[in-house]
Protein backbone atom coordinates (compact mmCIF):
# COMPACT_ATOMS: atom_id res chain seq x y z
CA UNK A 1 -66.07 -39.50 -23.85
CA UNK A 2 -63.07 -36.99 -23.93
CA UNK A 3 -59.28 -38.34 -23.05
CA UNK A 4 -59.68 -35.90 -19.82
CA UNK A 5 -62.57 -37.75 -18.76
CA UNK A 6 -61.79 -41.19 -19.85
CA UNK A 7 -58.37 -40.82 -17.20
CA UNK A 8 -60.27 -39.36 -14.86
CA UNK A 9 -62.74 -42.25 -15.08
CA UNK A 10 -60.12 -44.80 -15.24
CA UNK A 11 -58.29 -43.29 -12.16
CA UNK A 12 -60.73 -43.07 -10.21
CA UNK A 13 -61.58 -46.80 -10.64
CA UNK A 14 -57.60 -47.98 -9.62
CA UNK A 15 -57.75 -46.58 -6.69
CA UNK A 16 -55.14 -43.98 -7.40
CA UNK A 17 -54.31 -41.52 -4.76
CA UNK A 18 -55.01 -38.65 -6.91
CA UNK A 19 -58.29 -36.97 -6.61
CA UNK A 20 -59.16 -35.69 -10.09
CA UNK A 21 -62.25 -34.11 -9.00
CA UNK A 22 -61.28 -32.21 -5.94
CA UNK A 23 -61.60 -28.83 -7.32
CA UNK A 24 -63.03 -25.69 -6.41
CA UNK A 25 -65.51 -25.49 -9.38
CA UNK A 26 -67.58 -28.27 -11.24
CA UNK A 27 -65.02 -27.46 -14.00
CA UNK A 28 -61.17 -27.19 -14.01
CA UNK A 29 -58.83 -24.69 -15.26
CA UNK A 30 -58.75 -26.39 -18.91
CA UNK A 31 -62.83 -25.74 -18.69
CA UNK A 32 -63.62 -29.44 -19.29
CA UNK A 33 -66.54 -30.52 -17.60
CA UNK A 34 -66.07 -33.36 -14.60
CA UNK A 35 -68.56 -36.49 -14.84
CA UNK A 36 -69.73 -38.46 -12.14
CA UNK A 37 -67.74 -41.83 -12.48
CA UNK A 38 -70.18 -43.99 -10.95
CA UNK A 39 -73.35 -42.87 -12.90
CA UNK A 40 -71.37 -41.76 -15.72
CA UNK A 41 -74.31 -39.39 -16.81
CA UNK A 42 -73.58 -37.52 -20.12
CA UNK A 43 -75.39 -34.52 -18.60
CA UNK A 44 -73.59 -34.06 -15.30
CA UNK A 45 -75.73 -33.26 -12.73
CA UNK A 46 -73.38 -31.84 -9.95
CA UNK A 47 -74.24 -29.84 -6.39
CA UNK A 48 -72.70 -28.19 -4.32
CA UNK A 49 -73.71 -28.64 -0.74
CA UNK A 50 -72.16 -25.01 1.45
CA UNK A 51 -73.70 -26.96 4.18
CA UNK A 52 -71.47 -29.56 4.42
CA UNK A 53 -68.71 -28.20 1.67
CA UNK A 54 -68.86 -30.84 -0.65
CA UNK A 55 -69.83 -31.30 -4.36
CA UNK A 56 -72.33 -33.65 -4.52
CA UNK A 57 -73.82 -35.93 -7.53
CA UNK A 58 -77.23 -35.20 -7.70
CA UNK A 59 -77.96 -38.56 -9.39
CA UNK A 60 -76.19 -40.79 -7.19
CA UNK A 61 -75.16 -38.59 -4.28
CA UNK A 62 -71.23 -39.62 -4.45
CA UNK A 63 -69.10 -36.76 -2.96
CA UNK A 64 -67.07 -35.46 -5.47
CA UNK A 65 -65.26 -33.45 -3.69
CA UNK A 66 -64.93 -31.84 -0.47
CA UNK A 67 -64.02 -28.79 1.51
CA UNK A 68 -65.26 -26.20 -0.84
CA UNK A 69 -64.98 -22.86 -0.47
CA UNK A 70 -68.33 -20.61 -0.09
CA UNK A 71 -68.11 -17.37 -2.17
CA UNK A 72 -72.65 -16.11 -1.39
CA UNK A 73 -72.62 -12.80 0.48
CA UNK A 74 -72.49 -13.28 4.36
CA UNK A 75 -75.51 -10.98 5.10
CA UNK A 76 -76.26 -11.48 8.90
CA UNK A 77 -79.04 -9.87 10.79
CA UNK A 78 -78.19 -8.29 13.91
CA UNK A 79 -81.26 -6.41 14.29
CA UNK A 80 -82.78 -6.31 17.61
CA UNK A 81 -86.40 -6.68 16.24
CA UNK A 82 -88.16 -8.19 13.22
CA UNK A 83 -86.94 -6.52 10.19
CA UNK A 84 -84.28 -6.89 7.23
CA UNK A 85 -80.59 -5.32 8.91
CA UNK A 86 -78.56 -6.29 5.93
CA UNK A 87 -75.61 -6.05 8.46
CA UNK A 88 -72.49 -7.72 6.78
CA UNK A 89 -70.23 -7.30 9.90
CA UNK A 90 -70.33 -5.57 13.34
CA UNK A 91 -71.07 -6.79 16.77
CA UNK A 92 -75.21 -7.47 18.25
CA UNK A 93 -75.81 -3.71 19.93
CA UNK A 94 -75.37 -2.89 23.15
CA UNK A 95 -78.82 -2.77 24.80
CA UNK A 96 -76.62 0.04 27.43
CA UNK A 97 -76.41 2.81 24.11
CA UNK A 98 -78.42 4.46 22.18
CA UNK A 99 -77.93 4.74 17.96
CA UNK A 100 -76.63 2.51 15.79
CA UNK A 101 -73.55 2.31 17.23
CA UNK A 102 -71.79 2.07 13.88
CA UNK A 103 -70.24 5.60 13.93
CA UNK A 104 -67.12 6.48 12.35
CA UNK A 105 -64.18 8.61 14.55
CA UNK A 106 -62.00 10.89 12.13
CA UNK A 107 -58.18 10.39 13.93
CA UNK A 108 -56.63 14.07 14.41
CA UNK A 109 -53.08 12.61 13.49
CA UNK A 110 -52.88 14.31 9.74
CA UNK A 111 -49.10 14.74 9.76
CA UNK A 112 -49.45 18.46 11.48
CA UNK A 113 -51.56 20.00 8.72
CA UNK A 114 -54.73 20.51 11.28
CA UNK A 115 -57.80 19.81 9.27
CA UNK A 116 -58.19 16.54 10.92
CA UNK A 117 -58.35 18.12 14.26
CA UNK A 118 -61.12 20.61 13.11
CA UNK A 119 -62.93 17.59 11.95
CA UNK A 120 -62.56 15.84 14.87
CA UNK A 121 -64.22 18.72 16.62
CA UNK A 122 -66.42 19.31 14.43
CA UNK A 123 -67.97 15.76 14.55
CA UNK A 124 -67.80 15.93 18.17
CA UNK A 125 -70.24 18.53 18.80
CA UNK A 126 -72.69 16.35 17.69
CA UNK A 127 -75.52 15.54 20.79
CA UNK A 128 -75.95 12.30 19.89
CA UNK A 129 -72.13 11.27 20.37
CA UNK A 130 -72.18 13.66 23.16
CA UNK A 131 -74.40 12.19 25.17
CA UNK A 132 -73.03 8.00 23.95
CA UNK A 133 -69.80 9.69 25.31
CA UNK A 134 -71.34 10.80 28.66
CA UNK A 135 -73.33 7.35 29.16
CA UNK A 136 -69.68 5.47 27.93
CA UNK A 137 -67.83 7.14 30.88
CA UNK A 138 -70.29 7.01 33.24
CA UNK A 139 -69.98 2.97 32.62
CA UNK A 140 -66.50 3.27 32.81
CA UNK A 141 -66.40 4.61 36.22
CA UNK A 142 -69.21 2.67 37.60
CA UNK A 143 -67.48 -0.87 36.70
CA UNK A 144 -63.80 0.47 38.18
CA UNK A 145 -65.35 1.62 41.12
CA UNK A 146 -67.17 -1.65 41.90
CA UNK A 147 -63.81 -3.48 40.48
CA UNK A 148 -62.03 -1.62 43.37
CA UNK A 149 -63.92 -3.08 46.21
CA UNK A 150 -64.41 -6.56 44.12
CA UNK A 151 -68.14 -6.29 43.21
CA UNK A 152 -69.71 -9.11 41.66
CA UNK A 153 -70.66 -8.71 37.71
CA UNK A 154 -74.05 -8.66 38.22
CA UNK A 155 -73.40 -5.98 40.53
CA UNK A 156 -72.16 -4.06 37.94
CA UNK A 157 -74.80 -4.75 35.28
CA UNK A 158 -77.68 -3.84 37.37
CA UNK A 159 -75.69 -0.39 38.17
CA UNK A 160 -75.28 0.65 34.39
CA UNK A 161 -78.97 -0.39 33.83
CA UNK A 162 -79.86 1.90 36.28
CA UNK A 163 -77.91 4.57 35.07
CA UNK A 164 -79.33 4.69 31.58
CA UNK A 165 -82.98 4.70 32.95
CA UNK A 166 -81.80 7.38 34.77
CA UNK A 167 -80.44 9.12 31.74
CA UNK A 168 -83.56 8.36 29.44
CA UNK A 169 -85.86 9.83 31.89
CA UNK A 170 -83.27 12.83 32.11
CA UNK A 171 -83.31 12.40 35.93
CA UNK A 172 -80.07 13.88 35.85
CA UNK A 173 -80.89 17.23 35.40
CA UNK A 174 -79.68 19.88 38.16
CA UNK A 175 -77.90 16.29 39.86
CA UNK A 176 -74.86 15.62 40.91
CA UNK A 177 -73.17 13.05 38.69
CA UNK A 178 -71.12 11.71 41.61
CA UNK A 179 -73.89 10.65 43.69
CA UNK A 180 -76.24 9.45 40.84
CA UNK A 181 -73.00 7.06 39.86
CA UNK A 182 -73.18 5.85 43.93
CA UNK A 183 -76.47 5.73 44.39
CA UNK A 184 -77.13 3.49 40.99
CA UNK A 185 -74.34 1.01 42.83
CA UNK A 186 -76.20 1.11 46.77
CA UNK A 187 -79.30 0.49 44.75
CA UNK A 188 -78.04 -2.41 42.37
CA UNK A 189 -76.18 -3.97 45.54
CA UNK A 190 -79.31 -4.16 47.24
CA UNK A 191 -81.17 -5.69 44.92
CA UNK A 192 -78.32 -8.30 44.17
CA UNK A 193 -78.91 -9.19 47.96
CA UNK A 194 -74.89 -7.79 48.66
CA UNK A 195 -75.95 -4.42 50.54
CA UNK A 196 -73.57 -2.13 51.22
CA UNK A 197 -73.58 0.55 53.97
CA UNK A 198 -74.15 3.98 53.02
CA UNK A 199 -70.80 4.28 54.47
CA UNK A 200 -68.88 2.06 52.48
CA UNK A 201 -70.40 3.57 49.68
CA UNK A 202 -69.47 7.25 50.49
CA UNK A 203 -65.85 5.62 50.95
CA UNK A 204 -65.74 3.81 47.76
CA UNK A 205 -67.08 7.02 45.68
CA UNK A 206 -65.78 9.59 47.84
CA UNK A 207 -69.60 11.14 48.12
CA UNK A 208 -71.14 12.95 50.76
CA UNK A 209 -73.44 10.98 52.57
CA UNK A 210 -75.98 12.93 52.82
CA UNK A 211 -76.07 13.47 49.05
CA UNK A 212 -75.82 9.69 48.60
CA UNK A 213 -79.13 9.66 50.74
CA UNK A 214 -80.75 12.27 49.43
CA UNK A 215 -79.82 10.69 45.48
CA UNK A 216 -80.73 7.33 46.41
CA UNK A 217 -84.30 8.39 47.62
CA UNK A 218 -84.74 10.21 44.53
CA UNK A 219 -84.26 7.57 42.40
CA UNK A 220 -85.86 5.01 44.28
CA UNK A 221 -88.97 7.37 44.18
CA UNK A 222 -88.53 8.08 40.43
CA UNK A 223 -87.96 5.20 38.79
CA UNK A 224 -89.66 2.84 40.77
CA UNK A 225 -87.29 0.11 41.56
CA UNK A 226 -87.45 -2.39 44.20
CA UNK A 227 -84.67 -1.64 46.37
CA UNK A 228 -85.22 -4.33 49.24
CA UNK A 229 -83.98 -3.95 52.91
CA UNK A 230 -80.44 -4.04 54.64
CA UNK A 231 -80.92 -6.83 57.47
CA UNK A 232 -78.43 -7.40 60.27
CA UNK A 233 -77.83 -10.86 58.69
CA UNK A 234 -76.54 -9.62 55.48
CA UNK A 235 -74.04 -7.44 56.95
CA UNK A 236 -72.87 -10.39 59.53
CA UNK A 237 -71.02 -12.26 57.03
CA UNK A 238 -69.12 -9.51 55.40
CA UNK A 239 -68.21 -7.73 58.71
CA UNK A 240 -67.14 -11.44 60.30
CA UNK A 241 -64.63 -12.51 57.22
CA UNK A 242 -63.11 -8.86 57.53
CA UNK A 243 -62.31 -9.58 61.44
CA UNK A 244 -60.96 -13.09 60.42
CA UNK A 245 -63.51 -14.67 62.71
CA UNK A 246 -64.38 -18.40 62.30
CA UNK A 247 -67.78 -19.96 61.47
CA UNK A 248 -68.85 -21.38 65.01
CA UNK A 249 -68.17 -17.49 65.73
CA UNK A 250 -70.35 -16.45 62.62
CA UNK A 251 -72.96 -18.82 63.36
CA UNK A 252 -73.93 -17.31 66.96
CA UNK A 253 -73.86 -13.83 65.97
CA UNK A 254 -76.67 -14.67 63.44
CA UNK A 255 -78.49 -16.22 66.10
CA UNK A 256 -78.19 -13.48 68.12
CA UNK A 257 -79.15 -10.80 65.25
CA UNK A 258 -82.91 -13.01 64.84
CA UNK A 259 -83.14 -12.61 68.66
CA UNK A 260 -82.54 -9.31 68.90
CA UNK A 261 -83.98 -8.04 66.14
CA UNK A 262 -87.52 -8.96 68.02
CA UNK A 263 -86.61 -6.67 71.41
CA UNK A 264 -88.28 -3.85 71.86
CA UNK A 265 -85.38 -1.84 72.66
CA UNK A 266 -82.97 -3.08 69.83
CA UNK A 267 -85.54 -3.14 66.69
CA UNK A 268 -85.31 0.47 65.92
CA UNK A 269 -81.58 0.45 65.67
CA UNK A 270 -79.87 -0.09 62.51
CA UNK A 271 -79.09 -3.25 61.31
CA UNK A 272 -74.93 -1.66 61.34
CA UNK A 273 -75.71 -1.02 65.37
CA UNK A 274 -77.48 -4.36 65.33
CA UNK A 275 -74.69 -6.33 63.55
CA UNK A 276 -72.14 -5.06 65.07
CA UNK A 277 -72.60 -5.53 68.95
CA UNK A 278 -73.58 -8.76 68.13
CA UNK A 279 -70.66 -9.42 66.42
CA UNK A 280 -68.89 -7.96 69.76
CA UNK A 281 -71.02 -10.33 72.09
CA UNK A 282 -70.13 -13.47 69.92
CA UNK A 283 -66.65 -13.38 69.93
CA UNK A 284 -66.19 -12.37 73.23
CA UNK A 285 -68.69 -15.14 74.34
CA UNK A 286 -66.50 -17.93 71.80
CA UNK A 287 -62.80 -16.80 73.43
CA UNK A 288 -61.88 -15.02 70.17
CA UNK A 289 -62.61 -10.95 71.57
CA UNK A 290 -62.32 -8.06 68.90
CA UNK A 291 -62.50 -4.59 70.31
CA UNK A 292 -65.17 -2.33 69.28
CA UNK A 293 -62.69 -0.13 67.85
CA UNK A 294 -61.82 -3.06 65.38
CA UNK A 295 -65.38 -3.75 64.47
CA UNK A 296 -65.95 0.06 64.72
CA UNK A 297 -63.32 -0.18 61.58
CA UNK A 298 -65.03 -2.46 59.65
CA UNK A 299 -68.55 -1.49 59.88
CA UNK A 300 -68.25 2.37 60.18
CA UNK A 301 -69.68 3.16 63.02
CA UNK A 302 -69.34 4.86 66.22
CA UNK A 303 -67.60 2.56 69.15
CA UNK A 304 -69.99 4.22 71.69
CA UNK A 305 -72.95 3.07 69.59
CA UNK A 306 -71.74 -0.27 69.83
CA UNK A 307 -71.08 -0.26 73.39
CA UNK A 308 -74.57 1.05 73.35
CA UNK A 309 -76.05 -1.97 71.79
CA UNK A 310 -73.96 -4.28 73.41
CA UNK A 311 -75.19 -2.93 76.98
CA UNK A 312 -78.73 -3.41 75.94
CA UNK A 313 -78.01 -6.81 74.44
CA UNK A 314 -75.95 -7.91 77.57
CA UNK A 315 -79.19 -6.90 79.74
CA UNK A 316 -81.02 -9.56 78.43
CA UNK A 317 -78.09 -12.53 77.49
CA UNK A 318 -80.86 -15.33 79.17
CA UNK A 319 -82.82 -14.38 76.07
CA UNK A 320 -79.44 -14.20 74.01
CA UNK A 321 -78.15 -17.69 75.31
CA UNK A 322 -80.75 -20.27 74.10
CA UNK A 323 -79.55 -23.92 74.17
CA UNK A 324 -78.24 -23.47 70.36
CA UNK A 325 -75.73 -21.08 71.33
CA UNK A 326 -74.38 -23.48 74.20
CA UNK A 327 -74.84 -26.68 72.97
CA UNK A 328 -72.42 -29.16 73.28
CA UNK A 329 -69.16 -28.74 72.25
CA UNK A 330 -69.12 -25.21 71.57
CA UNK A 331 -66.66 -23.28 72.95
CA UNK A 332 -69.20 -20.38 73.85
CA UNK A 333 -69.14 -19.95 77.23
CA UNK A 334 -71.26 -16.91 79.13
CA UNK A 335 -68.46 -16.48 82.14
CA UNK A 336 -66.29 -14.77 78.78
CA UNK A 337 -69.09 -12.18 78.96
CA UNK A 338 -67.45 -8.65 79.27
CA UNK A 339 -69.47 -6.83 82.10
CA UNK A 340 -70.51 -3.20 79.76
């Protein structure tokens, strides 16, 4: 045995502090080889575990020493099927684009010469970046309109979804872009069971109604989604926390929207009509009024519709006032009933 490993050996068995074979390679810089000083094997058998990051006797299994460093390739697949991506670094696509996603932007900063510039241009006339460009801005608008009004994320995610079926069946053709972007976010809040009105929407995305309408049909039509129904109950809670109304308040307009949703007279109305008078009735019946201008406000629509509703509703309170409404301790009372 060398002098090297005879002090190494010798070390090791004091106790000392130093750690002769903590080292990043089974041999040091002087290239003599390190022996396992437990075994003491002429033929060293040493492994390196990455796993752990130690360097391991393979005759024995003492750790030699620890916290190695791992110099293999990193190859990572971040291939969306089955398949060798030798992908050493980049981020798992984005199901929302199309192509790799791994193209390269030229900068038109050169210092004022002007051939980066033509480059720039040049590149950009590409379709494929074209159209990634189109479906990145739509995104971009679609998340800071529902941002505005405080949309929930899934909200969002169901809208861009949308909007790239709509794009990869070229449904946009001869469309406005405007009302596509709206209707994707009526459609996704629908089926996140947070409808909007088509009112609020046209206010959010400053759309035409009508083309809202027409945009949301055609998509609905096209691409086959479920787009569920707008009940009077969904709108209730919304439309209530707006008017700072409490829950005793809340909870008898919903009773009245399941009541009145079965007359004959108030079923074909829309659930905003239905909703609102309701909402009307309930707080004048609990001692806490709101005007139909301020729910006319809220839920965008007419105050004479409401009145409308109301004077239909008010027709028939005995059917309104069922022993849940006036139980005990509520502070609904029928003599607060405004005479239409």
């Amino acid at each position: 045995m060398s002098k090297a490993r005879t002090a190494a050996a010798s070390n090791t068995a004091s106790g000392s502090s130093k750690d002769p074979f903590r080292f990043n390679s089974p041999e040091d810089q002087w290239g003599v080889v390190l022996m396992c000083p437990d075994c003491r094997n002429p033929v060293p058998n040493i492994v390196e575990d990455f796993a752990s990051g130690d360097y391991l006797c393979g005759d024995c299994g003492l750790v030699l020493g620890d916290r190695i460093i791992d110099t293999r390739s990193e190859w990572r697949t971040f291939a969306n099927d089955e398949g060798d991506d030798p992908s050493r670094v980049g981020n798992a696509a984005n199901p929302l684009l199309d192509g790799d996603q791994l193209d390269t932007v030229i900068s038109r900063g050169d210092g004022g010469s002007g051939v980066s510039r033509d480059l720039n241009r040049t590149q950009g006339r590409t379709t494929a970046q074209r159209h990634e460009r189109n479906l990145v801005q739509a995104y971009k608008e679609i998340s800071a309109l529902c941002d505005a009004c405080a949309m929930p994320r899934t909200i969002v995610d169901i809208a861009k979804q949308l909007y790239k079926k709509v794009e990869d069946d070229n449904l946009q053709r001869n469309k406005n872009n405007d009302a596509i972007i709206a209707a994707c976010i009526f459609l996704a809040c629908r089926q996140d069971n947070a409808p909007r009105t088509f009112k609020e929407i046209c206010a959010l995305t400053k759309v035409d109604k009508k083309d809202v309408g027409r945009t949301f049909k055609f998509l609905k039509s096209r691409l086959k989604e479920e787009s569920g129904t707008t009940s009077s109950n969904d709108l209730i809670d919304r439309f209530c926390s707006n008017l700072s109304l409490d829950q005793e308040t809340k909870r008898i307009t919903k009773i009245f929207a399941d009541i009145a949703n079965d007359m004959e007279n108030v079923s074909g109305k829309s659930p905003v009509s239905i909703a609102s008078a309701c909402i009307y009735m309930a707080s004048h019946l609990t001692g806490n009024p709101r005007e139909a201008k301020d729910i006319s406000r809220i839920a965008g629509v007419g105050e004479a519709t409401i009145k409308t509703t109301y004077k239909i509703l008010y027709q028939h309170r005995e059917r309104l006032l069922v022993p849940d409404v006036l139980r005990k301790g509520s502070p609904a009372k029928e003599a607060n009933l405004v005479s239409p």
